[in-house]
PDB file of N, CA and C in Angstrom:
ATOM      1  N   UNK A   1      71.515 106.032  70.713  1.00  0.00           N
ATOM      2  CA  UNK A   1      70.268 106.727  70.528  1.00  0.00           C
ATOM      3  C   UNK A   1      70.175 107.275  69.107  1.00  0.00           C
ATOM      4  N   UNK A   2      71.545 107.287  68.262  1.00  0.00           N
ATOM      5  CA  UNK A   2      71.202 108.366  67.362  1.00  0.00           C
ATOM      6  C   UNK A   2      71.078 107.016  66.127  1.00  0.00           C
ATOM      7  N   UNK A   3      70.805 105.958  66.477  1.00  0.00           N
ATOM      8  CA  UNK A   3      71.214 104.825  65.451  1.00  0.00           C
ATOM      9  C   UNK A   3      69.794 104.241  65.712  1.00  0.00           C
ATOM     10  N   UNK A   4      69.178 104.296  66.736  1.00  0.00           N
ATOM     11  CA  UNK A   4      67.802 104.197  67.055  1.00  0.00           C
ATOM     12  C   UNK A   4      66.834 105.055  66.386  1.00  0.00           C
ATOM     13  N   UNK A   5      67.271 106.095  66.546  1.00  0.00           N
ATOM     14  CA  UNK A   5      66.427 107.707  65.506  1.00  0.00           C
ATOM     15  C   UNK A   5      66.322 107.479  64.220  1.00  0.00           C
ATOM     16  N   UNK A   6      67.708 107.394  63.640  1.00  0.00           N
ATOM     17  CA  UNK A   6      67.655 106.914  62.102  1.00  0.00           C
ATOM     18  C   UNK A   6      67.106 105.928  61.320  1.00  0.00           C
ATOM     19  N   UNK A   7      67.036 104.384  62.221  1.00  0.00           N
ATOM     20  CA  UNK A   7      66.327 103.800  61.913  1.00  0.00           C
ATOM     21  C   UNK A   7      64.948 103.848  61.722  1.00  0.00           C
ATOM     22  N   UNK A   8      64.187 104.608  62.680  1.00  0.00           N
ATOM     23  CA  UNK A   8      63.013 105.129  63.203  1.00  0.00           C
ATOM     24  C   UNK A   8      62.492 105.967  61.750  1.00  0.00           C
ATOM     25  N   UNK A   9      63.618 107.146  61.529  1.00  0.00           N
ATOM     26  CA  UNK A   9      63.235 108.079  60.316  1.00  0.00           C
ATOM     27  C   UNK A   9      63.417 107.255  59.176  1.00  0.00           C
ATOM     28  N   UNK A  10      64.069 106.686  58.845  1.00  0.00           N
ATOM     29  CA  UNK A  10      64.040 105.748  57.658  1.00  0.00           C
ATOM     30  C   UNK A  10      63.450 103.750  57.440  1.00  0.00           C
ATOM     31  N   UNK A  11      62.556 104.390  58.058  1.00  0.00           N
ATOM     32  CA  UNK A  11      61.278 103.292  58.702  1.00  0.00           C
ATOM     33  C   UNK A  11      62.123 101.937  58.064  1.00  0.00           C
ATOM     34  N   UNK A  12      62.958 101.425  58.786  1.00  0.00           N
ATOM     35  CA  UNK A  12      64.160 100.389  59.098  1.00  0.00           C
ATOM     36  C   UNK A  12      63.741  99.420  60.080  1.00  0.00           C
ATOM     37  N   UNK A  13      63.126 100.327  60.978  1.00  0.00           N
ATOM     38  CA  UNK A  13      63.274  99.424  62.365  1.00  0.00           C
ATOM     39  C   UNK A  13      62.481 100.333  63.511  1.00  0.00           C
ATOM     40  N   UNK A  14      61.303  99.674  63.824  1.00  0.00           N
ATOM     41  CA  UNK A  14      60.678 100.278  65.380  1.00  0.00           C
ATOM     42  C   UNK A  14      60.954  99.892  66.581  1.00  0.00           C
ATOM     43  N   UNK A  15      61.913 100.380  67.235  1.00  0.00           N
ATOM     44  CA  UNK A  15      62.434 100.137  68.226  1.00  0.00           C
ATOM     45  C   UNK A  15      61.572 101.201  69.624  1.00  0.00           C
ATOM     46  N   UNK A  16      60.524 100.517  69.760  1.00  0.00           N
ATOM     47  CA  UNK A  16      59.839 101.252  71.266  1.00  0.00           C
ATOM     48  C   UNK A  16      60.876 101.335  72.658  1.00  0.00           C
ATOM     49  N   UNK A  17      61.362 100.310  72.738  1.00  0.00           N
ATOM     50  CA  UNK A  17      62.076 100.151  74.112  1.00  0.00           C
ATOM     51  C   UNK A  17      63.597 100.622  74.423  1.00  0.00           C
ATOM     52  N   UNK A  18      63.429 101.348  75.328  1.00  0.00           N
ATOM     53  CA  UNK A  18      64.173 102.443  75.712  1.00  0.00           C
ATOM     54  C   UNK A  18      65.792 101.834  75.705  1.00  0.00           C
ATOM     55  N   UNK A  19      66.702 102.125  75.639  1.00  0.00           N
ATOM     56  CA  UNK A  19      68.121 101.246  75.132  1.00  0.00           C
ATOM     57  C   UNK A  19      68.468 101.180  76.802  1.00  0.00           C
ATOM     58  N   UNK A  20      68.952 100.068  77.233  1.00  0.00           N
ATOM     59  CA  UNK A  20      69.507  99.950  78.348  1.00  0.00           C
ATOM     60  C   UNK A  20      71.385 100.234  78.375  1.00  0.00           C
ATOM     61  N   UNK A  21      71.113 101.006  79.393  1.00  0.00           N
ATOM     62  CA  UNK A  21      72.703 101.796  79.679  1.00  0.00           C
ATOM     63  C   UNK A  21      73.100 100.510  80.995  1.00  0.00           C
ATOM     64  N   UNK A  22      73.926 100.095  81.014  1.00  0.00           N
ATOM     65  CA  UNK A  22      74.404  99.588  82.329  1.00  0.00           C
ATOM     66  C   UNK A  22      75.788 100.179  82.975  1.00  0.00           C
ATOM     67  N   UNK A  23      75.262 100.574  84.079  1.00  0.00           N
ATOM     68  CA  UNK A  23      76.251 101.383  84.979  1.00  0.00           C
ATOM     69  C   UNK A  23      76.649 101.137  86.326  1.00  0.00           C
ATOM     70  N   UNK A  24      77.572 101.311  86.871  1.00  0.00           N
ATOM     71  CA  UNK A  24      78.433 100.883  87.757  1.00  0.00           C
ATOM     72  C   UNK A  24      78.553 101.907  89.104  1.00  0.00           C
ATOM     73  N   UNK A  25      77.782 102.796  88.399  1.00  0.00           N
ATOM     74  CA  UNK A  25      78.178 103.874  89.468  1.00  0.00           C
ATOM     75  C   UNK A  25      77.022 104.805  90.171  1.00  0.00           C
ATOM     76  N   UNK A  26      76.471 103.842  91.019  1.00  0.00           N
ATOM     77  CA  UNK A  26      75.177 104.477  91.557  1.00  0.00           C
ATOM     78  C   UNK A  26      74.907 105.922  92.152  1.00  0.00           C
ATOM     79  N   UNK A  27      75.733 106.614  92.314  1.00  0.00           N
ATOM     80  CA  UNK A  27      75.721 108.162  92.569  1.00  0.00           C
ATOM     81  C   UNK A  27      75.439 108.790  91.235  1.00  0.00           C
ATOM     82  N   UNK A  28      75.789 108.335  90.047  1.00  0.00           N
ATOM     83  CA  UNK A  28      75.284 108.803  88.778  1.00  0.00           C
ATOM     84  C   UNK A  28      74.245 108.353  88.845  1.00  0.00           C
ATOM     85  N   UNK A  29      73.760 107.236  88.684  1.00  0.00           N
ATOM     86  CA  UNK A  29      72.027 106.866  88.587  1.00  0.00           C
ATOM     87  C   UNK A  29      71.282 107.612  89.538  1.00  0.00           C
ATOM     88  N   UNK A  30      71.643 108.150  90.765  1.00  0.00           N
ATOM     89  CA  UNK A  30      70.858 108.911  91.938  1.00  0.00           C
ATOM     90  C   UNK A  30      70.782 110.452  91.389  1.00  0.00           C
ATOM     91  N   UNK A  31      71.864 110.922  90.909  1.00  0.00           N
ATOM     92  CA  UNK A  31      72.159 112.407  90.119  1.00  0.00           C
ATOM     93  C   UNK A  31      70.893 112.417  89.167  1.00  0.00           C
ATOM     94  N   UNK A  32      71.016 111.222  88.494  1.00  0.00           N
ATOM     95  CA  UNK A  32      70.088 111.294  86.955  1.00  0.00           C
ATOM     96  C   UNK A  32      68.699 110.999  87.388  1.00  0.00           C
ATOM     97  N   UNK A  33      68.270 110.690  88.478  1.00  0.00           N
ATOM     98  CA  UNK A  33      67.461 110.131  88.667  1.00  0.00           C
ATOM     99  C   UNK A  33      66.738 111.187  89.484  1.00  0.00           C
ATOM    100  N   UNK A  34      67.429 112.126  89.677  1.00  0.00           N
ATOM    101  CA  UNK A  34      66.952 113.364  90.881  1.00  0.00           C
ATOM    102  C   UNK A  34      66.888 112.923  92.326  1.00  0.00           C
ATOM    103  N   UNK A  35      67.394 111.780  92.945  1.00  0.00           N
ATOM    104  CA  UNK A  35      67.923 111.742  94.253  1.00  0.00           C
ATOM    105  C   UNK A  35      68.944 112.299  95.096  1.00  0.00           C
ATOM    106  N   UNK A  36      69.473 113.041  94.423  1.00  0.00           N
ATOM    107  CA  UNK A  36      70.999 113.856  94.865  1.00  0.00           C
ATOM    108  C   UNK A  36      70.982 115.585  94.662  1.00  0.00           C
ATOM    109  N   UNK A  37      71.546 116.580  95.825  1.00  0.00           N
ATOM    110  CA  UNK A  37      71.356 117.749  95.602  1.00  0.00           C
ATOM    111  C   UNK A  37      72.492 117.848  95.001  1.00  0.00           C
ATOM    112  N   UNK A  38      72.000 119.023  93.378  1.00  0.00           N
ATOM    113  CA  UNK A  38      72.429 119.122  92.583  1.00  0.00           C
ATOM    114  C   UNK A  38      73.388 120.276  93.018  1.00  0.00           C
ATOM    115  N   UNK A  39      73.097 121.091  93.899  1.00  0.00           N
ATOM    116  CA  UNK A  39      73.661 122.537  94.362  1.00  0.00           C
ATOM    117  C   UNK A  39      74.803 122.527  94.906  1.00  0.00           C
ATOM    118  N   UNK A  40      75.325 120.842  95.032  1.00  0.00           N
ATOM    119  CA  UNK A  40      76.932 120.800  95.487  1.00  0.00           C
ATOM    120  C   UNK A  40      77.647 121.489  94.888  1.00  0.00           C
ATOM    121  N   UNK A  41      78.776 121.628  95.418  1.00  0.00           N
ATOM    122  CA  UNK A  41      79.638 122.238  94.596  1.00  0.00           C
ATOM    123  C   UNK A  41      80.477 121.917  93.650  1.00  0.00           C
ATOM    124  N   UNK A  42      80.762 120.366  94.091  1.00  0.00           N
ATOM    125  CA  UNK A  42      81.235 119.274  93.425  1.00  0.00           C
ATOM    126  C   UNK A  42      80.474 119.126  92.297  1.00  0.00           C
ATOM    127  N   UNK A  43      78.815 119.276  91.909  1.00  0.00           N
ATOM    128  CA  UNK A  43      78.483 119.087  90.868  1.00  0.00           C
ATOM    129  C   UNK A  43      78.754 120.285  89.692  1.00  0.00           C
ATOM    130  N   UNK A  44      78.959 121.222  90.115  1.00  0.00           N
ATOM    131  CA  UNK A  44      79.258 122.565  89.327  1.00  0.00           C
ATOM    132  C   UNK A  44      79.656 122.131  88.149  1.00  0.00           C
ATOM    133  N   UNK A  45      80.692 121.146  87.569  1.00  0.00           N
ATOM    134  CA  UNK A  45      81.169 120.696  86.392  1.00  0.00           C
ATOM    135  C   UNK A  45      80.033 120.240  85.327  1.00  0.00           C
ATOM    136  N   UNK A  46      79.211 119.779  86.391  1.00  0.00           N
ATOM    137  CA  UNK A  46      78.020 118.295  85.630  1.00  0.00           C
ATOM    138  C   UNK A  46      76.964 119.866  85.028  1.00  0.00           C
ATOM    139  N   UNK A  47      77.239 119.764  83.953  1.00  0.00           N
ATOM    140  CA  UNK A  47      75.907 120.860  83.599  1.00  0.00           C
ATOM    141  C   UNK A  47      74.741 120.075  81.810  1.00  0.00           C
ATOM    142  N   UNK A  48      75.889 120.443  80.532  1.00  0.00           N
ATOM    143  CA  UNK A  48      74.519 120.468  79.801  1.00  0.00           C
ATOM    144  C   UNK A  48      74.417 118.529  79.366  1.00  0.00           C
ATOM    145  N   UNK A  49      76.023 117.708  79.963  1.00  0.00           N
ATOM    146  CA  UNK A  49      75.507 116.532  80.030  1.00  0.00           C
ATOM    147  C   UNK A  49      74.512 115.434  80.385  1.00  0.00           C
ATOM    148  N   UNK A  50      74.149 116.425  82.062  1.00  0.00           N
ATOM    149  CA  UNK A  50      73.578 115.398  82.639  1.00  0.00           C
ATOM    150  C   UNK A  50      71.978 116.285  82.587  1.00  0.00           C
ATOM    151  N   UNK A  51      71.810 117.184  81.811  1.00  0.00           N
ATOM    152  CA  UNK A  51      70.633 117.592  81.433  1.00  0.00           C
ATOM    153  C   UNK A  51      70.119 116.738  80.015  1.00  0.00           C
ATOM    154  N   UNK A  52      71.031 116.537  79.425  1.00  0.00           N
ATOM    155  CA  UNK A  52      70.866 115.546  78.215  1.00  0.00           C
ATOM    156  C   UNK A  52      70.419 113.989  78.512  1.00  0.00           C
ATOM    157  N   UNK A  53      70.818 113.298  79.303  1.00  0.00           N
ATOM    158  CA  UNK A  53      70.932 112.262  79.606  1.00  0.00           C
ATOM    159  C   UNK A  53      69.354 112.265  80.536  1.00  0.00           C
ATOM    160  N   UNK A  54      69.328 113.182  81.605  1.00  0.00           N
ATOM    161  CA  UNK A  54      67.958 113.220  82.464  1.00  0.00           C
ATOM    162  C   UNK A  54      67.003 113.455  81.530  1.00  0.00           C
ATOM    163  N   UNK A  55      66.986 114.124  80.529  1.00  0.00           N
ATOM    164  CA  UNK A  55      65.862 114.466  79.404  1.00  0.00           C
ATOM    165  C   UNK A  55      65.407 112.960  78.884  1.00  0.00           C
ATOM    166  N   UNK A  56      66.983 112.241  78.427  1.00  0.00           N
ATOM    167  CA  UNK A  56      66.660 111.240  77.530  1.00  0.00           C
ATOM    168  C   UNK A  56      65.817 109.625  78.663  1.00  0.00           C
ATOM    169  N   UNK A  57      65.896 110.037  79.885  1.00  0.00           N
ATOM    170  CA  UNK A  57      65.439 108.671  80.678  1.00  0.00           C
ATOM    171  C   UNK A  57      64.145 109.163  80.857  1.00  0.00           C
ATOM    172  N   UNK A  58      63.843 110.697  81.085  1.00  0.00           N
ATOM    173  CA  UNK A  58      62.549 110.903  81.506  1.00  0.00           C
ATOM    174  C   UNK A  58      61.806 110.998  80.340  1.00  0.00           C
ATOM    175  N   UNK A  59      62.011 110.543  78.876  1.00  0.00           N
ATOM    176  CA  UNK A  59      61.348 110.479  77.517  1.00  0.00           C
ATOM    177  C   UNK A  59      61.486 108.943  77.554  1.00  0.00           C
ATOM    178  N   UNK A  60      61.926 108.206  78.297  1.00  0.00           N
ATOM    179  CA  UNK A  60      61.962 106.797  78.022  1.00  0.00           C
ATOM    180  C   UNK A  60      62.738 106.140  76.848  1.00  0.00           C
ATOM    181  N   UNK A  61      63.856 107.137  76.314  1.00  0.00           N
ATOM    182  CA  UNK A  61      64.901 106.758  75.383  1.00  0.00           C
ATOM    183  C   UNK A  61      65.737 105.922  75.721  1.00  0.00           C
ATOM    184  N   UNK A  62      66.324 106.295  77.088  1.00  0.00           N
ATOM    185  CA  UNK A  62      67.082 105.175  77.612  1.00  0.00           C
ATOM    186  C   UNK A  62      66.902 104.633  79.438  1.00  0.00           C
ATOM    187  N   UNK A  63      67.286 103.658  79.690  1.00  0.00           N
ATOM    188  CA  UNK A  63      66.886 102.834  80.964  1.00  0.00           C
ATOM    189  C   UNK A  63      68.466 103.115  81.962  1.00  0.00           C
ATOM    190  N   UNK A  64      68.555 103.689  82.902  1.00  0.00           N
ATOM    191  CA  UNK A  64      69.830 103.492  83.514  1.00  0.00           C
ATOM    192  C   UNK A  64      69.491 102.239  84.511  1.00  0.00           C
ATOM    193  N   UNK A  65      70.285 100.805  84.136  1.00  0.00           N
ATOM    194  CA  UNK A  65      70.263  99.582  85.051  1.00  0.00           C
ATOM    195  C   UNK A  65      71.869 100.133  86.077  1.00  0.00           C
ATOM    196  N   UNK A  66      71.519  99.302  87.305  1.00  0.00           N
ATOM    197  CA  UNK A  66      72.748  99.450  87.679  1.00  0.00           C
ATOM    198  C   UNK A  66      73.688  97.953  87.408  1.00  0.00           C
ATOM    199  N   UNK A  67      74.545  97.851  87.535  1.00  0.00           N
ATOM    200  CA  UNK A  67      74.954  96.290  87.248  1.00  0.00           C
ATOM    201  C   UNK A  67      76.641  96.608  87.675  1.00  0.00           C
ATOM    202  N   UNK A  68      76.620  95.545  88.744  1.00  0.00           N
ATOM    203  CA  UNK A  68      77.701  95.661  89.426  1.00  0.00           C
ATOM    204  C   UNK A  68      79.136  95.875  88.699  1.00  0.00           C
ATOM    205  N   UNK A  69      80.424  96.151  88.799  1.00  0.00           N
ATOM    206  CA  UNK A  69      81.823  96.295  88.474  1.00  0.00           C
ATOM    207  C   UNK A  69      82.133  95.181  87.476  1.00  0.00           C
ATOM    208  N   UNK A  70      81.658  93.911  88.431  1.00  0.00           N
ATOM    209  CA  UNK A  70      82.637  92.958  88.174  1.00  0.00           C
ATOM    210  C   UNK A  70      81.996  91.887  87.177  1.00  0.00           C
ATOM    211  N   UNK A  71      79.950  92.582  86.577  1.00  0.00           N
ATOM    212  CA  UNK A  71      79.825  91.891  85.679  1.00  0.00           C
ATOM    213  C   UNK A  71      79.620  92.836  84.360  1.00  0.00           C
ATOM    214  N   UNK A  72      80.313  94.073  84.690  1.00  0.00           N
ATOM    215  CA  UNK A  72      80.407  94.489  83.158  1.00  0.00           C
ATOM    216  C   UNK A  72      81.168  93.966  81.925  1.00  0.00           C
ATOM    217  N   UNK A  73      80.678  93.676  81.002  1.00  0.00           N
ATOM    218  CA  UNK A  73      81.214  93.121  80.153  1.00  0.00           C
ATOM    219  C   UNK A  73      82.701  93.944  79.217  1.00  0.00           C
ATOM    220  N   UNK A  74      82.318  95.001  79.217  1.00  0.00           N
ATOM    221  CA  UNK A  74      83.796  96.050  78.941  1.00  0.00           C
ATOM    222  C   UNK A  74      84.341  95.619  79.420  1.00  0.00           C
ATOM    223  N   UNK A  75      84.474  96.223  80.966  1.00  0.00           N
ATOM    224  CA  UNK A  75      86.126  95.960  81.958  1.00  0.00           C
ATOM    225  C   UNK A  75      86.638  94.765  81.296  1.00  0.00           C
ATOM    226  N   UNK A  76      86.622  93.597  81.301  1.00  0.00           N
ATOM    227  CA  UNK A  76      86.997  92.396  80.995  1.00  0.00           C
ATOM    228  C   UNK A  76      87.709  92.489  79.549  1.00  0.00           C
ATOM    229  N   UNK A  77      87.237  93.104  78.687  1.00  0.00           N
ATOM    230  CA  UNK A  77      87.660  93.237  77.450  1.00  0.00           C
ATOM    231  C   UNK A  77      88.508  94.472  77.363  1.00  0.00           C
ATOM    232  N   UNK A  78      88.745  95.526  78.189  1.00  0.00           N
ATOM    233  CA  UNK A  78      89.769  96.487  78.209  1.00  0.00           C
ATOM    234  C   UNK A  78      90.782  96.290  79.459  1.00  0.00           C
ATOM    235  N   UNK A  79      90.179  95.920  80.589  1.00  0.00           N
ATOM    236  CA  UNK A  79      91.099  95.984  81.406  1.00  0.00           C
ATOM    237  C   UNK A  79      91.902  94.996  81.845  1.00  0.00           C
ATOM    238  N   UNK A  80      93.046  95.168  82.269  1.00  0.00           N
ATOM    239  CA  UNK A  80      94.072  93.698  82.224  1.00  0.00           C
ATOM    240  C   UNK A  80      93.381  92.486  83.679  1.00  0.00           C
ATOM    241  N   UNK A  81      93.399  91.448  83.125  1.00  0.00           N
ATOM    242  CA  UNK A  81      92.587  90.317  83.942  1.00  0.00           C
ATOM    243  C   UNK A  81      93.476  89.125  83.877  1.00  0.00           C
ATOM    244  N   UNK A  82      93.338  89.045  85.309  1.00  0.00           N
ATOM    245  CA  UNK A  82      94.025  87.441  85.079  1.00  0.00           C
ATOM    246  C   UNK A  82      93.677  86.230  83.960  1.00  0.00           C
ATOM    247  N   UNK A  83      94.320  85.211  83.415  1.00  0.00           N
ATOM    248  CA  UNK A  83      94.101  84.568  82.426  1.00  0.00           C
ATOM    249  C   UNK A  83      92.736  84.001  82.819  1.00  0.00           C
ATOM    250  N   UNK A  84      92.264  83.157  84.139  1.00  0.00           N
ATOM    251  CA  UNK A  84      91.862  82.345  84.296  1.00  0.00           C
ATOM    252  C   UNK A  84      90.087  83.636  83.866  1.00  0.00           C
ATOM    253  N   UNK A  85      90.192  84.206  84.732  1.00  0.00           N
ATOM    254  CA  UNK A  85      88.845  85.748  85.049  1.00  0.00           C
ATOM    255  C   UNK A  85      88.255  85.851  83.513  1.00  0.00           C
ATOM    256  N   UNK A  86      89.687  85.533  82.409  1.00  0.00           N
ATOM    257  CA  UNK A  86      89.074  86.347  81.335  1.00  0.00           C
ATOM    258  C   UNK A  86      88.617  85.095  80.602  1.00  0.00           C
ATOM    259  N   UNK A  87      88.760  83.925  80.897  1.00  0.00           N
ATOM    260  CA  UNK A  87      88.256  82.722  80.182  1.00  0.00           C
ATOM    261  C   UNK A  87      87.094  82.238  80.589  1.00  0.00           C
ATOM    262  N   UNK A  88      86.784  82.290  81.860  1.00  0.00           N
ATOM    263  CA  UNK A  88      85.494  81.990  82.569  1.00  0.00           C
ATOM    264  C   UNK A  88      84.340  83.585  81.990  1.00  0.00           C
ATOM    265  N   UNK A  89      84.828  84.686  81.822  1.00  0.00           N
ATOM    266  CA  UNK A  89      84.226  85.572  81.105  1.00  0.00           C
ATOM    267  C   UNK A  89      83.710  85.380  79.688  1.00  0.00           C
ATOM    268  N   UNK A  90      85.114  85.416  78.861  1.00  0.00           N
ATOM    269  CA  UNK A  90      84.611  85.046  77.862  1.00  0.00           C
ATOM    270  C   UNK A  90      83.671  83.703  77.248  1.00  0.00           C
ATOM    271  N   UNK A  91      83.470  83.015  78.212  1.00  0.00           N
ATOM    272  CA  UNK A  91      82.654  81.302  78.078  1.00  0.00           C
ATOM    273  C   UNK A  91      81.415  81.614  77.720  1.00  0.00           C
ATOM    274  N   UNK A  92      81.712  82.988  78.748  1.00  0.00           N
ATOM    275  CA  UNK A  92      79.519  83.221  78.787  1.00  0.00           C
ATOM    276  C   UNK A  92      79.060  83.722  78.028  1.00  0.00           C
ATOM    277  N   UNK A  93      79.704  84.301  76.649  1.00  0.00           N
ATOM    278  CA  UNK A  93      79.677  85.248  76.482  1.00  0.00           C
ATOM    279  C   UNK A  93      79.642  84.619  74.413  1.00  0.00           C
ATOM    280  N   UNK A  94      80.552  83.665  74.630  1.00  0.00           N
ATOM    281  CA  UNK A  94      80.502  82.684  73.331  1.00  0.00           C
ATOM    282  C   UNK A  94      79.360  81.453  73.136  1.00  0.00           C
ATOM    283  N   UNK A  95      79.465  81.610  71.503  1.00  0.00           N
ATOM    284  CA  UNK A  95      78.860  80.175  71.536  1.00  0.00           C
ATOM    285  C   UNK A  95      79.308  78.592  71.904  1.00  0.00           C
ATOM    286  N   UNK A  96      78.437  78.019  72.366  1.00  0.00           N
ATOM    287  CA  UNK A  96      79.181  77.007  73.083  1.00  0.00           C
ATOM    288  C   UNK A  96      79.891  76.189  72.185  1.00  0.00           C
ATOM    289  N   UNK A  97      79.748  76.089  70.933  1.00  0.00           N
ATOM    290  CA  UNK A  97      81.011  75.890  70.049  1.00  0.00           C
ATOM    291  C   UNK A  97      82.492  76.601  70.492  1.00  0.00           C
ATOM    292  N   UNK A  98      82.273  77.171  70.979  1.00  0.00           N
ATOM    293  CA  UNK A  98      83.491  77.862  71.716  1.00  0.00           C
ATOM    294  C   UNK A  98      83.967  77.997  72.673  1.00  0.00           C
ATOM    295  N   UNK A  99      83.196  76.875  73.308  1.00  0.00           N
ATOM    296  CA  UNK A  99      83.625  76.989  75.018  1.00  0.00           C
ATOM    297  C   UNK A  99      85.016  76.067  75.063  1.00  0.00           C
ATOM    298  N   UNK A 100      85.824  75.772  74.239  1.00  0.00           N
ATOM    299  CA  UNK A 100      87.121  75.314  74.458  1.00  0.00           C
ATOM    300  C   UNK A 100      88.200  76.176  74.792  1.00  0.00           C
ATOM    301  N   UNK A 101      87.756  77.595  75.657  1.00  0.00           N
ATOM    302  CA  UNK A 101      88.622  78.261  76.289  1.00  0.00           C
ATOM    303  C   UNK A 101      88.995  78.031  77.407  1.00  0.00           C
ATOM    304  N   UNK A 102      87.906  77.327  78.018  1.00  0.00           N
ATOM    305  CA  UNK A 102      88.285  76.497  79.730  1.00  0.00           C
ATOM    306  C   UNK A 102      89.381  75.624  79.000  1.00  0.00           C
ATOM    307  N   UNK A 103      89.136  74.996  78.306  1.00  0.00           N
ATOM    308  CA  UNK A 103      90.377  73.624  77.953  1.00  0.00           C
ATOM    309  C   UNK A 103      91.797  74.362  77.691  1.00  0.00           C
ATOM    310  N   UNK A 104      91.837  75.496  77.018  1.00  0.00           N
ATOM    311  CA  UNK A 104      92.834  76.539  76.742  1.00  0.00           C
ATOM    312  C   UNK A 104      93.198  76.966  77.942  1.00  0.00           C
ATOM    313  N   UNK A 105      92.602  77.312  78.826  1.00  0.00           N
ATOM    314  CA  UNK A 105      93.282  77.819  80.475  1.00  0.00           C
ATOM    315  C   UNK A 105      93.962  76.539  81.031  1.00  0.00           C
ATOM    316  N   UNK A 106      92.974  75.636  80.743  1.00  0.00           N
ATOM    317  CA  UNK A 106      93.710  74.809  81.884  1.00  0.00           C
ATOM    318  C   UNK A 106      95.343  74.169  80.941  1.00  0.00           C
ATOM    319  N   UNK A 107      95.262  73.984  79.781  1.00  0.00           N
ATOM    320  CA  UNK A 107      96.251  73.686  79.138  1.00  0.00           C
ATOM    321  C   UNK A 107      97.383  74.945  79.816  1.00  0.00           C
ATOM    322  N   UNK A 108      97.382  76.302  79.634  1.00  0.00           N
ATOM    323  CA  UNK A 108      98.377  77.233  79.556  1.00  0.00           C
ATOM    324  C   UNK A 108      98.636  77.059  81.276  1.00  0.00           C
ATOM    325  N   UNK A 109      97.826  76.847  82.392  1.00  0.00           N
ATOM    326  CA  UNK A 109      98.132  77.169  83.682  1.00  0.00           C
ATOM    327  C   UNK A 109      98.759  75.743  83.936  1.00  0.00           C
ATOM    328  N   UNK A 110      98.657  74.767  83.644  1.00  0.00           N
ATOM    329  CA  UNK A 110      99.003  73.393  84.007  1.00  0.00           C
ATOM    330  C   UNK A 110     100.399  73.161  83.301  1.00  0.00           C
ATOM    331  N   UNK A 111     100.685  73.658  81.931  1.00  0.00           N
ATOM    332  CA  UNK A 111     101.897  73.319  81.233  1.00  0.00           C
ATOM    333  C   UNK A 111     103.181  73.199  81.642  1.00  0.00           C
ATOM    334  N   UNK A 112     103.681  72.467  81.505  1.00  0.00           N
ATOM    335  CA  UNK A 112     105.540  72.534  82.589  1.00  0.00           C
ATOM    336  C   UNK A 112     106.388  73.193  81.699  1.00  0.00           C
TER     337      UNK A 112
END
C-alpha cells in the first residue's frame, strides 16, 4: 500500500484497483469483514491491526481473496516440499522456456 501511495504522490503510476491480499485463513477474512463477534476474548490481542486493515478494505485499498493453502504461492517457496510438488509448482509459475523442470524431476527421481 505504501508503494501504491508514493507512486500516486509522485504521479508515477495510477493505480485505482485495490491490491489483492490472498489469504488462507477464513476466520480472518470473517473478523475483517465484520462477520465475527469481536467481544471474544480470544480477540482481545487483535486491536490497532485489524482496525488498520478493516479501514484499508472498507476504502477499497485492498481486496481480501480467500485462496486455498495449497495454492499459495509462498508456502511452496518457503516451506519444505517434496521434489516432485515443487516442480509441478514452479512450471506454472515460469516461462515456458523453462518448463524443463518436469525433465529435471523426472531425471533426479528415476536416476540409479
Amino acid at each position: 500500500m505504501w508503494l501504491k501511495q508514493w507512486c500516486h504522490e509522485c504521479d508515477l503510476l495510477q493505480l485505482d484497483n485495490p491490491i489483492p491480499v490472498h489469504e488462507d485463513n477464513q476466520s480472518c477474512i470473517n473478523v475483517v469483514k465484520g462477520n465475527c463477534n469481536l467481544n471474544n476474548k480470544r480477540m482481545k490481542h487483535v486491536n490497532i491491526q485489524l482496525h488498520f486493515i478493516k479501514e484499508a478494505v472498507k476504502n477499497n485499498m485492498i481486496n481480501l481473496i480467500y485462496t486455498p493453502t495449497a495454492d499459495m504461492l509462498a508456502d511452496f517457496l518457503t516451506n519444505p516440499v517434496v521434489l516432485y510438488k515443487y516442480c509441478l509448482k514452479a512450471s506454472c509459475y515460469l516461462p515456458s522456456s523453462l518448463n524443463s523442470l518436469t525433465d529435471l524431476q523426472s531425471r533426479l527421481l528415476h536416476s540409479d
